[in-house]
N, C-alpha and C. Protein backbone atom coordinates (compact mmCIF):
# COMPACT_ATOMS: atom_id res chain seq x y z
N UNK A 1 134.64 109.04 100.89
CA UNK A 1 133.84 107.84 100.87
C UNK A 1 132.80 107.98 99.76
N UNK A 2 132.83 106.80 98.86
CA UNK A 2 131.70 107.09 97.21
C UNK A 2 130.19 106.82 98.95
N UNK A 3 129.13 107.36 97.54
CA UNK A 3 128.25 107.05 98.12
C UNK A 3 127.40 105.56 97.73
N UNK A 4 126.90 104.68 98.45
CA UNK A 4 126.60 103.64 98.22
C UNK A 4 125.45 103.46 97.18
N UNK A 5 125.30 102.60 96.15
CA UNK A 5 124.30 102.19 95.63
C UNK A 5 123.25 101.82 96.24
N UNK A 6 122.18 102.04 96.07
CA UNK A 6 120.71 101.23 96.95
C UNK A 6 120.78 99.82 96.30
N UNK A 7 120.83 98.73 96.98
CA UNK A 7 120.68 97.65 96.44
C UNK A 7 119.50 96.84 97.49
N UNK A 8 119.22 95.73 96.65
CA UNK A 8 118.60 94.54 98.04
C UNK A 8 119.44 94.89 99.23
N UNK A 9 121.19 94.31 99.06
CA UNK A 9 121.73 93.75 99.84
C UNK A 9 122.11 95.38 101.11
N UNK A 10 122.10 96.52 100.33
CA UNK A 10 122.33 97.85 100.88
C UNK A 10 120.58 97.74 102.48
N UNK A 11 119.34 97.05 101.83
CA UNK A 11 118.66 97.29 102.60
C UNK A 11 118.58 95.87 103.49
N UNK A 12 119.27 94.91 102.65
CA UNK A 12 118.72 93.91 103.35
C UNK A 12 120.22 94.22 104.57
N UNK A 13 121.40 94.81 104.77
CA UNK A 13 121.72 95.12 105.73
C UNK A 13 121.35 95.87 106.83
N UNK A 14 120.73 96.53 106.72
CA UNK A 14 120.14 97.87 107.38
C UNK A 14 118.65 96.80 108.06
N UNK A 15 118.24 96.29 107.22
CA UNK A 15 116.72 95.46 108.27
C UNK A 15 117.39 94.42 108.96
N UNK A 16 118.71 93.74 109.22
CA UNK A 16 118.56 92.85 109.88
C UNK A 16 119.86 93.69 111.10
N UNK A 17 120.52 94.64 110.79
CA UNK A 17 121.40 95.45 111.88
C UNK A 17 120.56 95.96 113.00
N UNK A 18 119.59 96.44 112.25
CA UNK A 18 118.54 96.94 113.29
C UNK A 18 117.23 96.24 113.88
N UNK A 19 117.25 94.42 113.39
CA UNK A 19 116.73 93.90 113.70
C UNK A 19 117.83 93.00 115.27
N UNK A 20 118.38 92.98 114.61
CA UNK A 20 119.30 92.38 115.79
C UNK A 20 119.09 93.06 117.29
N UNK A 21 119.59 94.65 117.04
CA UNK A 21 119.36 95.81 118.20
C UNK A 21 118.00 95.28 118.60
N UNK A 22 117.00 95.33 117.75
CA UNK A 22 115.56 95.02 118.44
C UNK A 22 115.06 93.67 119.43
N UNK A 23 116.17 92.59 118.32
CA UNK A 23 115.93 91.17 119.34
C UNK A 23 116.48 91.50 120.56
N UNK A 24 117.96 92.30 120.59
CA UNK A 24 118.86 91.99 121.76
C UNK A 24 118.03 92.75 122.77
N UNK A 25 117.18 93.84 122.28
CA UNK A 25 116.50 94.26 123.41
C UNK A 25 115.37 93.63 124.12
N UNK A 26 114.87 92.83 123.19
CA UNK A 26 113.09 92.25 123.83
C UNK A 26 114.29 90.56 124.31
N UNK A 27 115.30 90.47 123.94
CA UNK A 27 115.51 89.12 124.19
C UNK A 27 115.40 88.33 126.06
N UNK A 28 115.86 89.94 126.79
CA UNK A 28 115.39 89.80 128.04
C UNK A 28 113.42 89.41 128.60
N UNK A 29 112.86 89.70 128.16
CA UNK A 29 111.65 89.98 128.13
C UNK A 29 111.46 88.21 127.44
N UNK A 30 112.04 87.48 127.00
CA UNK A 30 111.48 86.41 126.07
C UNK A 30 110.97 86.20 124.84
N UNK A 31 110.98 87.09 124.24
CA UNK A 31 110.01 87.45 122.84
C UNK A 31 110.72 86.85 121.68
N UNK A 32 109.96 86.71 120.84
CA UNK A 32 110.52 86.46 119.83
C UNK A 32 110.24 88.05 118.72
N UNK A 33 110.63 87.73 117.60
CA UNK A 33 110.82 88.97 116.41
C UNK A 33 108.97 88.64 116.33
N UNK A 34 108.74 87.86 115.63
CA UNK A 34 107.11 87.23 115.58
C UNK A 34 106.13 87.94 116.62
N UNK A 35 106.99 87.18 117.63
CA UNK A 35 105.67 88.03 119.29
C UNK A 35 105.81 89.27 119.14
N UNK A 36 107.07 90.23 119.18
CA UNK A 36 106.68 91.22 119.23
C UNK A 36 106.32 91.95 118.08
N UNK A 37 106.05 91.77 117.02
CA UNK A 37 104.72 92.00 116.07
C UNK A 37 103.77 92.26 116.37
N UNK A 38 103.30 90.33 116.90
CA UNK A 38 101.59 90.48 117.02
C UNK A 38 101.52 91.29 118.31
N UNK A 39 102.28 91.44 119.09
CA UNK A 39 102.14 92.27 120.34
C UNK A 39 101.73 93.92 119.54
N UNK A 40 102.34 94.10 118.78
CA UNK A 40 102.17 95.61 118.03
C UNK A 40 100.73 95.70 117.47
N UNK A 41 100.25 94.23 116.78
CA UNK A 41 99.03 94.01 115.84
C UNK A 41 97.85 93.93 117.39
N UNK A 42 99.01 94.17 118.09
CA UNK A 42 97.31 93.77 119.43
C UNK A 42 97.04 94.95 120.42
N UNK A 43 98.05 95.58 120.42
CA UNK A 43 98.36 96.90 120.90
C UNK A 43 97.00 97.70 121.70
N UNK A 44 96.35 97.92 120.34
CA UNK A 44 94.32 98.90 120.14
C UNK A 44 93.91 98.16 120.48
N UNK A 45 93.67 96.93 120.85
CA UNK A 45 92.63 95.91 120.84
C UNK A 45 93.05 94.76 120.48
N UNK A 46 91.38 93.71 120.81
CA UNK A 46 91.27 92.51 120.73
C UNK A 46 91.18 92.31 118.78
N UNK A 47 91.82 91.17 118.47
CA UNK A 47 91.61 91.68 117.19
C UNK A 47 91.70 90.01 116.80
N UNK A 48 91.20 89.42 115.45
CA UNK A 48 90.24 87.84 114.92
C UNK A 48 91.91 87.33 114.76
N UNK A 49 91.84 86.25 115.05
CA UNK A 49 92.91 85.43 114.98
C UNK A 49 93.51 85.24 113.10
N UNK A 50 92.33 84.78 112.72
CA UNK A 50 92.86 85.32 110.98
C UNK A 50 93.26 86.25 110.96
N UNK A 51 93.28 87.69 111.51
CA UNK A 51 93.69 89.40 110.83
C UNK A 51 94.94 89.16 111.41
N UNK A 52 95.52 88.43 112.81
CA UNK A 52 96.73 88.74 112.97
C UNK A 52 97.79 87.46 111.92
N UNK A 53 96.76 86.78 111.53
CA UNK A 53 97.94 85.52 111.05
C UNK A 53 98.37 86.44 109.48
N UNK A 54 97.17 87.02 108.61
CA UNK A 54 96.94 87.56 107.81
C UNK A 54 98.32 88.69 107.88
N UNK A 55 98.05 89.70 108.85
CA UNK A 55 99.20 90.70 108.87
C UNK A 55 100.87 90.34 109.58
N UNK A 56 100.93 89.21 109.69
CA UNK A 56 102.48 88.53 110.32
C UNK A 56 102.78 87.62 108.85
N UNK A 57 101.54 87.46 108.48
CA UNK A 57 102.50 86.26 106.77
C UNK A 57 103.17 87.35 106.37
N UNK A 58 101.84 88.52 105.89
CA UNK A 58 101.99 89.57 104.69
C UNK A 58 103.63 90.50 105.11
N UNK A 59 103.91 90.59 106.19
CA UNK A 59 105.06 91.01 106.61
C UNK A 59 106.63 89.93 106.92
N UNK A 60 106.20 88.81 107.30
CA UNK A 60 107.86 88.46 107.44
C UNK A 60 107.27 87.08 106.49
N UNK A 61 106.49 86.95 105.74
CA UNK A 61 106.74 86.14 104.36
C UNK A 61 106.74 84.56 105.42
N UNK A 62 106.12 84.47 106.15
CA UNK A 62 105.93 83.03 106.60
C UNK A 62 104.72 82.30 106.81
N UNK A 63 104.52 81.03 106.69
CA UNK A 63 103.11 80.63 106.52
C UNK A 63 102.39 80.46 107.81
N UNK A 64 101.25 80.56 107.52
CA UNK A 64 100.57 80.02 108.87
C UNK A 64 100.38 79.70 109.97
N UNK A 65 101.30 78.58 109.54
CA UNK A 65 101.33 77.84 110.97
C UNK A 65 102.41 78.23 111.82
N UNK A 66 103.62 79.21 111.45
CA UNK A 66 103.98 79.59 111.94
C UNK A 66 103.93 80.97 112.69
N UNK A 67 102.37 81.46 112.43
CA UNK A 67 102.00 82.18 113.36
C UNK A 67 101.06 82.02 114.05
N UNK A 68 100.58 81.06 113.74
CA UNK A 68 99.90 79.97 115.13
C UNK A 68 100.61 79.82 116.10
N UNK A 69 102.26 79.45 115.72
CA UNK A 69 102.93 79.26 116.87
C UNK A 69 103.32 80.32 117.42
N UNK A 70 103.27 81.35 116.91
CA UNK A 70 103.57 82.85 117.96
C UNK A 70 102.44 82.97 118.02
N UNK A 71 101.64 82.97 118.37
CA UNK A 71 100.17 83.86 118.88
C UNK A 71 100.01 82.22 119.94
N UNK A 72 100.53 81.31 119.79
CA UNK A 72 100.26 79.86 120.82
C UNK A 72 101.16 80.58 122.02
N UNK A 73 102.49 81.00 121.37
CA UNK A 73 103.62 81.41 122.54
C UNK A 73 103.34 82.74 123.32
N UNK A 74 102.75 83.71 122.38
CA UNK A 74 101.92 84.62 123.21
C UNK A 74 100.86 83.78 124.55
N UNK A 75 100.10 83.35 124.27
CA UNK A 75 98.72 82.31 125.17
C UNK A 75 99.78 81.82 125.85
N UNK A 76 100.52 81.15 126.12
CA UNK A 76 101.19 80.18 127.01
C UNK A 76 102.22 80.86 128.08
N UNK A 77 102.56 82.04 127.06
CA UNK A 77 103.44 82.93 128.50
C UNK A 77 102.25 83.73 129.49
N UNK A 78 101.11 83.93 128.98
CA UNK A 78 99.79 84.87 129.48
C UNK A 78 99.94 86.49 129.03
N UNK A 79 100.59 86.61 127.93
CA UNK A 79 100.47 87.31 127.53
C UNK A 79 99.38 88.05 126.96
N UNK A 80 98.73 87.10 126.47
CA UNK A 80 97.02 87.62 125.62
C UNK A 80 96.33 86.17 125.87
N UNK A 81 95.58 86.16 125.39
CA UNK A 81 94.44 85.65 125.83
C UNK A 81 92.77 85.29 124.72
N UNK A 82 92.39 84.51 124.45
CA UNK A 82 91.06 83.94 124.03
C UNK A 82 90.23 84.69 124.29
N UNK A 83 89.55 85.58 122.96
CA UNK A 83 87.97 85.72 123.46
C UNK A 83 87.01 84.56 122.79
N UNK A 84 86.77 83.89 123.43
CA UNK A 84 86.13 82.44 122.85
C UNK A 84 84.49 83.02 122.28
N UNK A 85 84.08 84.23 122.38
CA UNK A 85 82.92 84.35 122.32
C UNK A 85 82.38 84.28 120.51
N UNK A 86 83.46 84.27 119.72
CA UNK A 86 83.35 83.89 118.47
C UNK A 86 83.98 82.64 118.14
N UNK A 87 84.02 81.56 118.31
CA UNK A 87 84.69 80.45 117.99
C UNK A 87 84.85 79.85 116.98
N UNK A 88 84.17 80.41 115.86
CA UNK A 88 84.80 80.04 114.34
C UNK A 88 86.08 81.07 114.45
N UNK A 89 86.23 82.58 114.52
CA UNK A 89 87.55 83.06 114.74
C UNK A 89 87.60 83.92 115.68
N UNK A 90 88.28 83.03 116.78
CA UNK A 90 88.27 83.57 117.70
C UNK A 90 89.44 85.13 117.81
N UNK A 91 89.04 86.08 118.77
CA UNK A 91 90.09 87.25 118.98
C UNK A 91 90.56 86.50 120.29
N UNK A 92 91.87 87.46 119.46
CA UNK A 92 93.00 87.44 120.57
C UNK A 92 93.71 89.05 121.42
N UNK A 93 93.20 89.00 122.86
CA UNK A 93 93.28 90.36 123.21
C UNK A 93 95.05 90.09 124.24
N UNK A 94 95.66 91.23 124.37
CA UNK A 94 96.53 90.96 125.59
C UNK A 94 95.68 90.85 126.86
N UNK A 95 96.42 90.45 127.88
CA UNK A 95 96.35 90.36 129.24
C UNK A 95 96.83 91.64 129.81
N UNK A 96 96.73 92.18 130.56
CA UNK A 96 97.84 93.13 131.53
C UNK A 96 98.88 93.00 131.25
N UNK A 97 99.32 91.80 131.41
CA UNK A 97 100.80 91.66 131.36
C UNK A 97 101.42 92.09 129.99
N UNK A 98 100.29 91.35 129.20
CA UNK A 98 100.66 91.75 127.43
C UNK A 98 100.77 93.09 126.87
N UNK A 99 100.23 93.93 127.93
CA UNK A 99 100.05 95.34 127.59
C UNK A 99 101.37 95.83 128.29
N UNK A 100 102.00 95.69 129.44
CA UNK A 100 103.04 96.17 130.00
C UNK A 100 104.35 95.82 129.06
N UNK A 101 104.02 94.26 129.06
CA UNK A 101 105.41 94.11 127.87
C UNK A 101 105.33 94.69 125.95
N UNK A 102 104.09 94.92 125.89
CA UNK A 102 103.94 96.13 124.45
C UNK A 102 104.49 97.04 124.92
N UNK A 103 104.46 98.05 126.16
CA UNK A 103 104.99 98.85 126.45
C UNK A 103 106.20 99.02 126.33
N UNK A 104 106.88 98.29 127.18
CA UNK A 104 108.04 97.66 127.01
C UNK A 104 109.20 97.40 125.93
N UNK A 105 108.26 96.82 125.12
CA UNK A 105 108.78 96.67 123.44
C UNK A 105 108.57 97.92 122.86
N UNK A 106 107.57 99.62 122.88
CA UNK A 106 107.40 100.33 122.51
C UNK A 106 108.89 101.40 122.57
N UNK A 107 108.88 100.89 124.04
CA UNK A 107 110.03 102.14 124.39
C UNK A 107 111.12 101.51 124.07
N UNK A 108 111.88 100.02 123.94
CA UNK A 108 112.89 99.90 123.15
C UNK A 108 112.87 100.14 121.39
N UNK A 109 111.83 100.38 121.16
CA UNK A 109 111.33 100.70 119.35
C UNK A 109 112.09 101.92 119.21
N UNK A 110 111.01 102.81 120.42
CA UNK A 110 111.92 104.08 119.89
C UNK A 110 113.54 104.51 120.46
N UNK A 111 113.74 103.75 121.17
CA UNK A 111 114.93 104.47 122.01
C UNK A 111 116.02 103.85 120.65
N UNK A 112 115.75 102.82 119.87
CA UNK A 112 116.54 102.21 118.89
C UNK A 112 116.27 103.17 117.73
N UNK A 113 114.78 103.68 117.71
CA UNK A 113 114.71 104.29 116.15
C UNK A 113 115.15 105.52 116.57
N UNK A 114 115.24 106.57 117.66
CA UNK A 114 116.14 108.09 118.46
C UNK A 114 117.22 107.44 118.07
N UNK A 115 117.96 106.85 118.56
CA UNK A 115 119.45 106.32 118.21
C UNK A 115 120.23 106.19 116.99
N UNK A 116 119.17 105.72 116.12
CA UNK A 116 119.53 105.27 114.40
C UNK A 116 118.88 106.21 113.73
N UNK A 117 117.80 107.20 113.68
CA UNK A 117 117.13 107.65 112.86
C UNK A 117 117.22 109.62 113.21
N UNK A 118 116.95 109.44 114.88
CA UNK A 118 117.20 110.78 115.17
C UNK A 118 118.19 112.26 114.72
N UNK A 119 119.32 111.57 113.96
CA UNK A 119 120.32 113.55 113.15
C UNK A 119 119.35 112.76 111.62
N UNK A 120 118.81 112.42 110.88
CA UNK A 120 118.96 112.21 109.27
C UNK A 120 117.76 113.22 109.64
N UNK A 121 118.38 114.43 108.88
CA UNK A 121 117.15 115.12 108.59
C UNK A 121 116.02 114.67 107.39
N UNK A 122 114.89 115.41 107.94
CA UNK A 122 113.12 115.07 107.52
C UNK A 122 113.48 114.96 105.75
N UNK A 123 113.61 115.60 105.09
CA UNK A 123 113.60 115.34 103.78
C UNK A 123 114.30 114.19 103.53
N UNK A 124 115.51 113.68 104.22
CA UNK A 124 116.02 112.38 103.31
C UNK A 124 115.39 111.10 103.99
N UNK A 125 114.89 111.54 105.74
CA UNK A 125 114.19 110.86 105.67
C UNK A 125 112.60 110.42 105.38
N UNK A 126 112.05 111.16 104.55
CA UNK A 126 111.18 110.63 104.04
C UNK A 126 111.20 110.53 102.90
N UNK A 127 112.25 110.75 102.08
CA UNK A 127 112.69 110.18 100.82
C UNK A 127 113.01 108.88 100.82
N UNK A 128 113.77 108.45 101.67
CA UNK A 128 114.11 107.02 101.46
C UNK A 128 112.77 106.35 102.29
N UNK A 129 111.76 106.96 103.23
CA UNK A 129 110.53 106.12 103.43
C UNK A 129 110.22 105.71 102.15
N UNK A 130 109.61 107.02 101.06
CA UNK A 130 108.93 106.85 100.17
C UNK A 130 109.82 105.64 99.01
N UNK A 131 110.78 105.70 99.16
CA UNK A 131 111.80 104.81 98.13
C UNK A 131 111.27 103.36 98.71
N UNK A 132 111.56 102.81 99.63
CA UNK A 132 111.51 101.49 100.65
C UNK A 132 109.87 101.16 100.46
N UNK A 133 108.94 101.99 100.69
CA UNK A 133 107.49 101.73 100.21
C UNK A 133 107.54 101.30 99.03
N UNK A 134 107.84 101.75 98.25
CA UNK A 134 107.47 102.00 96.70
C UNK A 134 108.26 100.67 96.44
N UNK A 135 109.55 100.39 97.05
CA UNK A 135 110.40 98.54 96.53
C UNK A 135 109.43 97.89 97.49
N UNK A 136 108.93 97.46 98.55
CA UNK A 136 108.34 96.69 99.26
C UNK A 136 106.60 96.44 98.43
N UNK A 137 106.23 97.62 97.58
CA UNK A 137 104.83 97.21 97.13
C UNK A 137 105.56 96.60 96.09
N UNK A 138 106.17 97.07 95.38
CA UNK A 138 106.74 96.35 93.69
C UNK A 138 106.93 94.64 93.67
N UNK A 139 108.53 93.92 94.98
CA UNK A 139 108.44 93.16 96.12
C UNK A 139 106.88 92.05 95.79
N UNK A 140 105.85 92.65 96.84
CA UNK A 140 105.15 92.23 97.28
C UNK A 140 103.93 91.50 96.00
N UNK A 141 104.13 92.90 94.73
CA UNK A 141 103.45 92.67 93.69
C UNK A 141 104.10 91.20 93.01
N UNK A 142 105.24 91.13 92.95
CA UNK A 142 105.85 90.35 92.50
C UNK A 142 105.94 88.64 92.94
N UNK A 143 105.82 88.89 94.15
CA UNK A 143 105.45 88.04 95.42
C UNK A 143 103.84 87.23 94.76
N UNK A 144 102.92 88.03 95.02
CA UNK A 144 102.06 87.86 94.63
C UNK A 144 101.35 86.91 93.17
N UNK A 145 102.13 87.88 92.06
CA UNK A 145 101.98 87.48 90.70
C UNK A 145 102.69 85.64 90.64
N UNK A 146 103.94 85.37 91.59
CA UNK A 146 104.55 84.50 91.25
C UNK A 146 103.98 83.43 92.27
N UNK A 147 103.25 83.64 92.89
CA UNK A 147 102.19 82.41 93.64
C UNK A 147 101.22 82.22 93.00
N UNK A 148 100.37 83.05 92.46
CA UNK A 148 98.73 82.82 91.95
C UNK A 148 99.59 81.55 90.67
């Protein structure tokens, strides 16, 4: 078997194979790919409704308002919850419940990343971390330059 070229399409298979495994697991639970993000971004704490919209664009490249609507769908299942005590931007903390189903979503994270990641030994895998960083800032630079 040749060994494969790194391409987009080499990674853009690999993020959505193992995105799939991730939906099919939270799909019981209700979640979307989105929720369980900000569920990750809420994890430590209550944290300003801008920082999570801010860190869900900068990652799956979508605007705004569509993470209004996951952080709305978080609030409406009672997952997390309003701290109204800043109301220009307000935080958004989990509930109990929001914390059990982070949990939840934690241990299908890893039981998927043991499964897929667990024999590649440490050097190649943090070679190809450092490779995937290094295209995702370049990516992002590019991203960037071609909006301003």
């Amino acid at each position: 078997m040749s060994t494969p070229t790194l391409t987009g399409q080499v990674i853009g298979q690999a993020h959505y194979a193992t995105r799939a495994l991730l939906e099919r697991a939270v799909a019981p639970l209700g979640l979307t790919f989105g929720q369980v993000l900000a569920l990750n971004v809420l994890a430590d704490g209550a944290v300003e409704r801008t920082r999570i919209a801010h860190r869900i664009t900068s990652t799956l490249k979508i605007d705004k308002s569509a993470v209004h609507e996951v952080i709305a769908g978080l609030l409406d299942a009672g997952l997390a919850r309003l701290d109204e005590s800043d109301a220009e931007d307000p935080r958004v903390r989990l509930t109990d419940t929001g914390h059990a189903t982070q949990r939840r979503v934690s241990a299908a994270v890893a039981d998927i990343t043991a499964r897929l990641y667990g024999d590649i030994p440490a050097d190649e895998a943090s070679t190809v971390a450092r490779v995937l960083t290094l295209v995702t800032q370049r990516a992002n630079a590019d991203l960037a330059a071609t909006s301003a």
